[in-house]
N, C-alpha and C. Protein backbone atom coordinates (compact mmCIF):
# COMPACT_ATOMS: atom_id res chain seq x y z
N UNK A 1 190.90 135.49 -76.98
CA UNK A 1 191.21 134.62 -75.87
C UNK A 1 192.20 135.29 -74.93
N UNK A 2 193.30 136.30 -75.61
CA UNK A 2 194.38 136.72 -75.11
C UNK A 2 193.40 137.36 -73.81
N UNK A 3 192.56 138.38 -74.41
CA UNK A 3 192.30 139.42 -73.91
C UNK A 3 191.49 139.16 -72.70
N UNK A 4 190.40 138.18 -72.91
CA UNK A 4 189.81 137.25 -72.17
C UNK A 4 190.56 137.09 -70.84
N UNK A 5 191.73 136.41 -70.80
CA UNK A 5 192.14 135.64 -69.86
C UNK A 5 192.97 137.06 -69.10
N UNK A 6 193.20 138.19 -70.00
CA UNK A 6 193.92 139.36 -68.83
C UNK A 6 193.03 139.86 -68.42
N UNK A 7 191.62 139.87 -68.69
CA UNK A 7 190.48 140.30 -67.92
C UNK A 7 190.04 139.53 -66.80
N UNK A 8 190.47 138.52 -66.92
CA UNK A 8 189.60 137.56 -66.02
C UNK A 8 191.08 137.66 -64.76
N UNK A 9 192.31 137.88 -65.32
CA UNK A 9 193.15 137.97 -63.94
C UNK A 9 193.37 138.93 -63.77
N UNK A 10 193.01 140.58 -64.53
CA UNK A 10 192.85 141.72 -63.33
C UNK A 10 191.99 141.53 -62.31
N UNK A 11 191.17 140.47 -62.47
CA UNK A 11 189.69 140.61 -61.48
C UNK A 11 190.42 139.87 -60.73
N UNK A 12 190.91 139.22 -60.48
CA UNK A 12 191.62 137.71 -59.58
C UNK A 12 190.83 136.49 -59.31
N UNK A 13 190.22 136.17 -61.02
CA UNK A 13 189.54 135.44 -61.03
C UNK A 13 190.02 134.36 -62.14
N UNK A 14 189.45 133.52 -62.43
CA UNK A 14 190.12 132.41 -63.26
C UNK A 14 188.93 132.22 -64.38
N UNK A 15 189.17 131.24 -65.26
CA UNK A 15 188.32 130.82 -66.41
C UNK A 15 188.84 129.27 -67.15
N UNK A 16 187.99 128.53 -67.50
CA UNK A 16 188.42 127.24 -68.38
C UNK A 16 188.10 127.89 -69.72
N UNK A 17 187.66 126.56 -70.32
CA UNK A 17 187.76 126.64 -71.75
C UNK A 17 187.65 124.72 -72.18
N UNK A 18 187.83 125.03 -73.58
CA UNK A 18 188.24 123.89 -74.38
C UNK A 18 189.44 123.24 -75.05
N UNK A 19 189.34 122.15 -75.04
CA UNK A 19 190.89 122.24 -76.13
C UNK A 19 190.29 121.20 -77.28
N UNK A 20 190.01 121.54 -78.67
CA UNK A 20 190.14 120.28 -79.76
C UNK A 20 191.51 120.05 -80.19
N UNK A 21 191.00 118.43 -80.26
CA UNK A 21 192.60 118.11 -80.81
C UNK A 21 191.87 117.10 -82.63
N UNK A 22 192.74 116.82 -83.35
CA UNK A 22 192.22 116.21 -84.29
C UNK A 22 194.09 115.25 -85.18
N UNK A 23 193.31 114.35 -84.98
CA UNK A 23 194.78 113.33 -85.48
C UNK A 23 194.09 112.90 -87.26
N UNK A 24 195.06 113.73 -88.10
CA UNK A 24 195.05 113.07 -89.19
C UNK A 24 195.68 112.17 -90.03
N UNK A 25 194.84 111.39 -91.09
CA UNK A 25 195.89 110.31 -91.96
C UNK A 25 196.01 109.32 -90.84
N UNK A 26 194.81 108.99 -90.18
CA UNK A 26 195.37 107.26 -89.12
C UNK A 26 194.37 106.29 -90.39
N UNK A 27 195.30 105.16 -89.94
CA UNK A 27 194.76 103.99 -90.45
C UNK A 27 192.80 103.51 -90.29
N UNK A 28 192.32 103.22 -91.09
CA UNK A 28 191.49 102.14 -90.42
C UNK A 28 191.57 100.96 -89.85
N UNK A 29 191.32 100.70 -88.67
CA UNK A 29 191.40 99.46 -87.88
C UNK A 29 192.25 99.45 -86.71
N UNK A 30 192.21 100.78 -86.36
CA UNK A 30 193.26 100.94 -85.12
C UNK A 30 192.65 100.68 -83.90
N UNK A 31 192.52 100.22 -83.01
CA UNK A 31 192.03 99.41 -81.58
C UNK A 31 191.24 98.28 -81.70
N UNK A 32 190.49 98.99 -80.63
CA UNK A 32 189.77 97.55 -80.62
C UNK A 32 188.41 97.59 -79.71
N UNK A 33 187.25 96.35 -79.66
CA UNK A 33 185.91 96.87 -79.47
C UNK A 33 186.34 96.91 -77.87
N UNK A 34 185.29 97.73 -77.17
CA UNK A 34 184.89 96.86 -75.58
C UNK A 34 186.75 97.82 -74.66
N UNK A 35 187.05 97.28 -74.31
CA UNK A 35 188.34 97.59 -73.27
C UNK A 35 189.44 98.17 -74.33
N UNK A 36 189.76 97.71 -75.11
CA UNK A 36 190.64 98.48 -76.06
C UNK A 36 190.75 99.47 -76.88
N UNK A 37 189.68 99.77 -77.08
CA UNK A 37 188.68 101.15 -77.89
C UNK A 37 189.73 101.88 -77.69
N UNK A 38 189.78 102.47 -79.48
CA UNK A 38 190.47 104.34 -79.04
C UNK A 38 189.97 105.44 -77.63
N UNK A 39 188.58 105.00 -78.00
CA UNK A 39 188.11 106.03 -76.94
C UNK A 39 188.55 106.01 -75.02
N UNK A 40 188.14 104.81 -74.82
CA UNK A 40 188.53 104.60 -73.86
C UNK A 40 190.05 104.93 -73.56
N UNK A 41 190.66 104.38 -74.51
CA UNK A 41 192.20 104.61 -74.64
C UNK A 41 192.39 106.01 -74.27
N UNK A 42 191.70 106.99 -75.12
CA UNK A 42 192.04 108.39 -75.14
C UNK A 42 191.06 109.18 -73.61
N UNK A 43 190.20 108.34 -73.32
CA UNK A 43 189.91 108.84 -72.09
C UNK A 43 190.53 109.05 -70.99
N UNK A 44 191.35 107.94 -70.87
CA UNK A 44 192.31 107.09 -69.58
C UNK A 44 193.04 108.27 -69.57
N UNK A 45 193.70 109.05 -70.82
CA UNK A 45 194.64 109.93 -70.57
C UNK A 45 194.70 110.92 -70.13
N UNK A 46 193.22 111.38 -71.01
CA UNK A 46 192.54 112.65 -70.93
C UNK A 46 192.84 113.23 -69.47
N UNK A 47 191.76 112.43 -69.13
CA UNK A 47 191.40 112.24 -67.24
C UNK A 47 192.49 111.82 -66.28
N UNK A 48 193.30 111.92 -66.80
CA UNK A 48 195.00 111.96 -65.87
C UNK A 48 195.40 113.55 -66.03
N UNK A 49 194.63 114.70 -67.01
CA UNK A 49 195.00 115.60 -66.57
C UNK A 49 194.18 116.29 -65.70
N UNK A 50 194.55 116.52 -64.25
CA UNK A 50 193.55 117.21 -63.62
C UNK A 50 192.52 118.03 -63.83
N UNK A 51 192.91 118.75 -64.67
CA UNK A 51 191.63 119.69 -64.97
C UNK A 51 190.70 119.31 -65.81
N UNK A 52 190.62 118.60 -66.34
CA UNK A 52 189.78 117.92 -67.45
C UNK A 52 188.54 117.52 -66.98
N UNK A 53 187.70 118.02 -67.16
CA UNK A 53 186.13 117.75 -66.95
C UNK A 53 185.23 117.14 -67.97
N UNK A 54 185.93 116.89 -68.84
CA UNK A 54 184.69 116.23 -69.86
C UNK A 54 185.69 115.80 -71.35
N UNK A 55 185.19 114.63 -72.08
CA UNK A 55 185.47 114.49 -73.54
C UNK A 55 184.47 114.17 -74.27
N UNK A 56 184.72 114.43 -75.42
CA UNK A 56 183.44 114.30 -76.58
C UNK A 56 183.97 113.91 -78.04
N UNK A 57 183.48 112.80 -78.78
CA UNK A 57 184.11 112.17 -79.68
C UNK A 57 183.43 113.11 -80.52
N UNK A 58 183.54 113.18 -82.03
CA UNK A 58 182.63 113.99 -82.96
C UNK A 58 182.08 115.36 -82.57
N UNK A 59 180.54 114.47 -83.10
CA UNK A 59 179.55 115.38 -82.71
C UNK A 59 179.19 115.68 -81.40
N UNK A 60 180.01 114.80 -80.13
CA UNK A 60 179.84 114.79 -79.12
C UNK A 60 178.77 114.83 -78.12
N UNK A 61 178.53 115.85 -77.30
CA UNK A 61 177.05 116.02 -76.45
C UNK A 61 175.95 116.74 -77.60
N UNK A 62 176.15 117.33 -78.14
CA UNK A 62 175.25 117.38 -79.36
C UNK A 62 174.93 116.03 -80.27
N UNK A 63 175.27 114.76 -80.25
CA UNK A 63 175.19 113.41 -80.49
C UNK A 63 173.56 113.39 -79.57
N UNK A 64 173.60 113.43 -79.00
CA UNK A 64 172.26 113.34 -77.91
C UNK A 64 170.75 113.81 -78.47
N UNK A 65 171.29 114.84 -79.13
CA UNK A 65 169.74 115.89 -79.71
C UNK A 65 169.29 115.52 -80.92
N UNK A 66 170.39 114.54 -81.33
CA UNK A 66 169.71 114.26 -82.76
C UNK A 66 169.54 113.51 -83.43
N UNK A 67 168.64 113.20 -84.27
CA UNK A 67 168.23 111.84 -85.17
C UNK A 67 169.17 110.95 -85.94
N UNK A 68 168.96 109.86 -85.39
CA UNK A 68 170.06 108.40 -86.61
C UNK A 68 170.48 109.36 -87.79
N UNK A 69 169.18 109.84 -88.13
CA UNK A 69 169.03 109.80 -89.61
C UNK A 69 170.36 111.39 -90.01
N UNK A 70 170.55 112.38 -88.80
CA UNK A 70 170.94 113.21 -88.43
C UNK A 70 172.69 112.75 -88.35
N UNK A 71 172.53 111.83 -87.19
CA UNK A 71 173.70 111.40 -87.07
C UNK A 71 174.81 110.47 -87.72
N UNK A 72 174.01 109.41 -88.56
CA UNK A 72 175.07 108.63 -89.01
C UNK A 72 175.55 109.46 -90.53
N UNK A 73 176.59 108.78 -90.48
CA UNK A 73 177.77 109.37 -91.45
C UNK A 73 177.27 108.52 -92.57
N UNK A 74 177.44 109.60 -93.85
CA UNK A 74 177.08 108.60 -94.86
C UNK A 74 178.67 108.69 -96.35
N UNK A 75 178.69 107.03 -96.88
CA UNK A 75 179.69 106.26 -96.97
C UNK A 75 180.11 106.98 -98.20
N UNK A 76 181.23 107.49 -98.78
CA UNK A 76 181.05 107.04 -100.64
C UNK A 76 182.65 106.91 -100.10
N UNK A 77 182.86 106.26 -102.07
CA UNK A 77 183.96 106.38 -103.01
C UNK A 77 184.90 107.73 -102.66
N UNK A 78 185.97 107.69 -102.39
CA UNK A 78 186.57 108.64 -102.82
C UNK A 78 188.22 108.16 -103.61
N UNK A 79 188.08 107.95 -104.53
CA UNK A 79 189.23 106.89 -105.26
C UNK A 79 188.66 105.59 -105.01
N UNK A 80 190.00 104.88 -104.41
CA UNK A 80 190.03 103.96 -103.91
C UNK A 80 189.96 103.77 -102.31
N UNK A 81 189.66 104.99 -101.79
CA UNK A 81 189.63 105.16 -99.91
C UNK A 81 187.75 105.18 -99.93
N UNK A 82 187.73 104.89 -99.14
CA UNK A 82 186.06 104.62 -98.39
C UNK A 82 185.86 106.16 -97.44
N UNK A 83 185.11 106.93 -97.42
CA UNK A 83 185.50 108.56 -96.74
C UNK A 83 184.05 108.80 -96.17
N UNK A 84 183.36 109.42 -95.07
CA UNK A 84 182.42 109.33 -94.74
C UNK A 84 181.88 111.38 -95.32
N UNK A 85 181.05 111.86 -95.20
CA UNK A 85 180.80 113.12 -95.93
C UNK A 85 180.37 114.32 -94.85
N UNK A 86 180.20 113.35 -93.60
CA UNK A 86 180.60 114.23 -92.20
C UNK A 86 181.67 113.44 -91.48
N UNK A 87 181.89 113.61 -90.32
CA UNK A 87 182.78 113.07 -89.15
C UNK A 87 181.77 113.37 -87.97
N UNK A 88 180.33 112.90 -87.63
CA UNK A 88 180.11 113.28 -86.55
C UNK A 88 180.37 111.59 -85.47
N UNK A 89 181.28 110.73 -86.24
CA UNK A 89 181.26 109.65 -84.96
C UNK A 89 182.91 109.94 -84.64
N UNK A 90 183.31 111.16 -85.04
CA UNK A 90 184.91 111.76 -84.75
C UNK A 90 186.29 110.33 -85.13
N UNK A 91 185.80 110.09 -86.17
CA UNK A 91 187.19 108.77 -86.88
C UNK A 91 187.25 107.73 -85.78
N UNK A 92 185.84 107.30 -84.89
CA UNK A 92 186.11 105.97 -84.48
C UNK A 92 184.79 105.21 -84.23
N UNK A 93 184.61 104.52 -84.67
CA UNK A 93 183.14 103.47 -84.79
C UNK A 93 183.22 102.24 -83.73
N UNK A 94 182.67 102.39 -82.76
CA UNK A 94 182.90 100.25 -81.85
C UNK A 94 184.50 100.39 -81.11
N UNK A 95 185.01 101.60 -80.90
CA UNK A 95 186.49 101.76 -80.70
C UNK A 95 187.48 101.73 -81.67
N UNK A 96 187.05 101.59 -82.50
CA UNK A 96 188.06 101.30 -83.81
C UNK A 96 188.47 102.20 -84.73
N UNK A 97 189.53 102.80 -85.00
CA UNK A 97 189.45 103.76 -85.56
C UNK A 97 188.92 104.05 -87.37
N UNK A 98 188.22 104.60 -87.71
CA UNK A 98 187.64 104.01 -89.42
C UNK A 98 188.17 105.22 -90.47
N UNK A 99 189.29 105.62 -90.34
CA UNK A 99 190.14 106.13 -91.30
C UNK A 99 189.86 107.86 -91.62
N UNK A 100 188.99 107.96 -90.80
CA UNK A 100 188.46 109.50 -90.96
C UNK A 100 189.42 110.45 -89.68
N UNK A 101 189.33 111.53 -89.38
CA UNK A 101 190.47 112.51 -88.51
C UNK A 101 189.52 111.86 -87.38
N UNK A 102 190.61 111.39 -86.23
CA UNK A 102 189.81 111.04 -85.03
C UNK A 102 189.87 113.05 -84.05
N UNK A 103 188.66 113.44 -83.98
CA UNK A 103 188.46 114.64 -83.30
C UNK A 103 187.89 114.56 -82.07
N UNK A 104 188.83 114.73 -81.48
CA UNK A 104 188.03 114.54 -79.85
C UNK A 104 187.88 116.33 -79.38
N UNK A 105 187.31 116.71 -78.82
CA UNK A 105 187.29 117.87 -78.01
C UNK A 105 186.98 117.73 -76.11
N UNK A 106 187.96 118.24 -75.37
CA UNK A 106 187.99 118.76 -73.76
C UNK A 106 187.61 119.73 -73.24
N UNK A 107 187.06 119.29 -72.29
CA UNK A 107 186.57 120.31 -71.40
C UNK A 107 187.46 120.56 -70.06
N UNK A 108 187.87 121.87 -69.95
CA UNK A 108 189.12 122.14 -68.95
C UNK A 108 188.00 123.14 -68.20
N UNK A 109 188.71 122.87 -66.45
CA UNK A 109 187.74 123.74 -65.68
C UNK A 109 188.71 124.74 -65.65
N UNK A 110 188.04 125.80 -64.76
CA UNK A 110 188.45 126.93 -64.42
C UNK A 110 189.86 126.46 -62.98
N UNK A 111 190.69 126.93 -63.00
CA UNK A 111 191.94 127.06 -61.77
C UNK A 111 191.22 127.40 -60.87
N UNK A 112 191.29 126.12 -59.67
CA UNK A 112 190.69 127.04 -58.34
C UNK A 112 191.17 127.88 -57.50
N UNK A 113 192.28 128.23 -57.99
CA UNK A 113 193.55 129.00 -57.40
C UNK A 113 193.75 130.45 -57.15
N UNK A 114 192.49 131.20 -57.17
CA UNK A 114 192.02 132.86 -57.32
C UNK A 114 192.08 133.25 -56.12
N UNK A 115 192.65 134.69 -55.87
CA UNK A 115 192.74 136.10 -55.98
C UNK A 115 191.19 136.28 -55.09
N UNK A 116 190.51 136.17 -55.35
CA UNK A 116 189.12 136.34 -54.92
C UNK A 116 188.63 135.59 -53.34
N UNK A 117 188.18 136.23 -52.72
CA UNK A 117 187.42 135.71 -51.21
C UNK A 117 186.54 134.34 -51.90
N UNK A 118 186.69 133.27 -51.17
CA UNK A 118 186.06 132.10 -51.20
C UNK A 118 185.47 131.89 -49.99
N UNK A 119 184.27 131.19 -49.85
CA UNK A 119 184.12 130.53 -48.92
C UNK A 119 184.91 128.61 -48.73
N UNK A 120 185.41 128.92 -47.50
CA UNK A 120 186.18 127.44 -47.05
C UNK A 120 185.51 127.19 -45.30
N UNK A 121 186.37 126.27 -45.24
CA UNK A 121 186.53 125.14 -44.39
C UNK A 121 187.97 125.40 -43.31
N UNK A 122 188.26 126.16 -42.26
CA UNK A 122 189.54 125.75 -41.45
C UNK A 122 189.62 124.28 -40.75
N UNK A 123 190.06 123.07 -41.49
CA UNK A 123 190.12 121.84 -40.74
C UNK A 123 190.61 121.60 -39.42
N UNK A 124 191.72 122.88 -38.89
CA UNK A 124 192.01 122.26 -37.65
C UNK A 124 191.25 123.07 -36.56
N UNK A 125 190.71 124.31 -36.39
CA UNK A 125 189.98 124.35 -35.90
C UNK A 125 188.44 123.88 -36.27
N UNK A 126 187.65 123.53 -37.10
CA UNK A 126 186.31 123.20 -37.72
C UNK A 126 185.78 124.18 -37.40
N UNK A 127 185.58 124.97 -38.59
CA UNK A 127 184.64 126.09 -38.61
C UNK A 127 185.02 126.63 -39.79
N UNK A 128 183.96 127.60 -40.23
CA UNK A 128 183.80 128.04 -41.57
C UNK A 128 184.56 129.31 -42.21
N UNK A 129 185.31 129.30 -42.79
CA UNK A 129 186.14 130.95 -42.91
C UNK A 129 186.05 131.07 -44.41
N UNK A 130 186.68 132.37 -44.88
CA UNK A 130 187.09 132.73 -45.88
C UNK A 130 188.70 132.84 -46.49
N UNK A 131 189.10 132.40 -47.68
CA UNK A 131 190.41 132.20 -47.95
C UNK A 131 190.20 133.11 -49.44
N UNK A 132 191.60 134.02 -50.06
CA UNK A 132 191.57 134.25 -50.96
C UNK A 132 193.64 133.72 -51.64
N UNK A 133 193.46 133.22 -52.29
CA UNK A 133 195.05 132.46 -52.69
C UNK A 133 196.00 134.20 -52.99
N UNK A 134 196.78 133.91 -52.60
CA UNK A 134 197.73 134.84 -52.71
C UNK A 134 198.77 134.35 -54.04
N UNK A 135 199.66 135.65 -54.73
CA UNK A 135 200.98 134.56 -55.63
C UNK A 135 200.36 134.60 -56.55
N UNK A 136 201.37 133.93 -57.09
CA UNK A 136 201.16 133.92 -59.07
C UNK A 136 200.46 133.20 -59.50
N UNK A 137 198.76 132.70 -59.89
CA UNK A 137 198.72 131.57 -59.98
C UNK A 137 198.09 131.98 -61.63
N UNK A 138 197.84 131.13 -62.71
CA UNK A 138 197.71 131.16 -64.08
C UNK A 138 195.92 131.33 -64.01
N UNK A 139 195.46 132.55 -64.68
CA UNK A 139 193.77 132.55 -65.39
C UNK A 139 193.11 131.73 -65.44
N UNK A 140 194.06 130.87 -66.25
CA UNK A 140 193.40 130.13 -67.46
C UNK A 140 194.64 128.60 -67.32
N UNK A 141 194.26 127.28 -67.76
CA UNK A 141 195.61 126.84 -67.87
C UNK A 141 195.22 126.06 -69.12
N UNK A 142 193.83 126.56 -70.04
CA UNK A 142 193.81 126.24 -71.59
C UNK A 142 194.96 125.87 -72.32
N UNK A 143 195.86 127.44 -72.53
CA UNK A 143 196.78 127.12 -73.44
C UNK A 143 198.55 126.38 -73.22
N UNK A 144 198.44 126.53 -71.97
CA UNK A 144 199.00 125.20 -71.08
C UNK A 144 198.93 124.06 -71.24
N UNK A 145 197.86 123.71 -71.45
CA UNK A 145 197.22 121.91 -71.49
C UNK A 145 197.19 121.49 -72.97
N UNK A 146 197.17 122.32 -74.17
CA UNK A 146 197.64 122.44 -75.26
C UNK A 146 198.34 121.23 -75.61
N UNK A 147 199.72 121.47 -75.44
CA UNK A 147 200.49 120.23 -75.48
C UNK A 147 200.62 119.04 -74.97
N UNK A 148 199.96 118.90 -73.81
CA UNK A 148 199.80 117.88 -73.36
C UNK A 148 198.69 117.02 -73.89
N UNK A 149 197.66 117.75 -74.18
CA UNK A 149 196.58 117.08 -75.01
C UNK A 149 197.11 116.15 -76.29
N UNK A 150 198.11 117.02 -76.73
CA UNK A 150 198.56 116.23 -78.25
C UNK A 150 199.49 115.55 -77.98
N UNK A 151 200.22 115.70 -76.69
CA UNK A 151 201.33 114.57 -76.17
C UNK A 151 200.12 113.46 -76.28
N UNK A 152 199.27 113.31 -75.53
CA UNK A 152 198.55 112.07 -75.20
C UNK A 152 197.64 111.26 -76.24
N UNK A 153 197.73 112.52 -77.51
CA UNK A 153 196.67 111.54 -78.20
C UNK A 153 198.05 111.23 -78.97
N UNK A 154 199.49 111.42 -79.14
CA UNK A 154 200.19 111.07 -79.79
C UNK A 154 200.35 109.54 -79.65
N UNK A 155 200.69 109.36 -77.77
CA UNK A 155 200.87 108.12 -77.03
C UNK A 155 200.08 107.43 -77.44
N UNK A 156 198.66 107.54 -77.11
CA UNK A 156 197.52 106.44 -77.64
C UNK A 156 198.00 105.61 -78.91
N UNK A 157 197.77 106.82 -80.16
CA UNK A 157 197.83 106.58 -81.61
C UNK A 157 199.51 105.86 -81.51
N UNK A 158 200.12 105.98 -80.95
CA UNK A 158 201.34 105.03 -81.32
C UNK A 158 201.57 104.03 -80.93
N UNK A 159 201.03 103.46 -79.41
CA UNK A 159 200.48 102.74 -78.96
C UNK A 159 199.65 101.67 -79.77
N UNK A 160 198.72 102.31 -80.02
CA UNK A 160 197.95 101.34 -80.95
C UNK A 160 198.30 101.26 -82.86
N UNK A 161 199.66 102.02 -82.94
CA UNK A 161 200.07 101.26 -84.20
C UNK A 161 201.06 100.11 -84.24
N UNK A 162 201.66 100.44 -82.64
CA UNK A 162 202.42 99.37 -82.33
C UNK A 162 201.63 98.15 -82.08
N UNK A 163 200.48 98.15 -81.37
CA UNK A 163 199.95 96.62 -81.53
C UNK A 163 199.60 95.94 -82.69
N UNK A 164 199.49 96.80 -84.01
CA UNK A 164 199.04 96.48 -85.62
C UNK A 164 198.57 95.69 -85.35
């Protein structure tokens, strides 16, 4: 990744990426169906960070390609805890969280902030030019958004242990 991202800013070009996050040891029964949902919850946040282009619970956009029979999680015993033998609904069922690691994964775009000739827009005269950003601006802002990702699923998850 290191190497990745000094390649991509000798060129004066930028790159996204992903970020997974995964919260373990939550309760079962944390939110709630419809408007209160973890998910939604964890969306609202997500998507307050600018760069964020996409979330995916579990199995996520791969959820799409594949059969019930594929997808649902199946139940046992493990002691006395109820444990599913995949995680592809990522620890939340109806919004609710069902005791498994809630795993969400992000999609971060690329910085539009490059080094490189673009085509633009001059608004005050109207007409079409080229701009290339000058200055320091970051590759990548992946490992940047890092913490903030886990700031926010912290907020959620405490959030919703405070409503118990």
């Amino acid at each position: 990744m290191k190497a990745e991202i000094a390649q991509v800013k000798e060129e004066g070009d930028s790159i996204g990426g992903t970020i997974a996050c995964t919260v373990e040891d939550l309760p079962a029964g944390l939110g709630a169906p419809i408007f209160g949902g973890m998910e939604n919850r964890l969306a609202t946040l997500a998507f307050s960070i600018p760069a964020v282009r996409g979330i995916a619970f579990g199995a996520g956009f791969s959820s799409a390609s594949m059969r019930g029979s594929e997808h649902n999680d199946s139940y046992y015993m493990d002691g006395n805890a109820v444990r599913t033998r995949t995680n592809n609904h990522g620890g939340i069922l109806g919004g609710i969280t069902t005791g498994m690691p809630l795993d969400f994964t992000l999609a971060i775009k690329p910085t539009p902030s490059i080094a490189l000739q673009q085509e633009s827009v001059d608004l005050a005269r109207c007409e079409s030019n080229e701009i290339a950003v000058q200055g320091r601006h970051d590759p990548c802002i992946v490992p940047r958004a890092v913490p903030v990702v886990e700031a926010i699923a912290a907020l959620v998850v405490y959030d919703a242990i405070l409503e118990g």
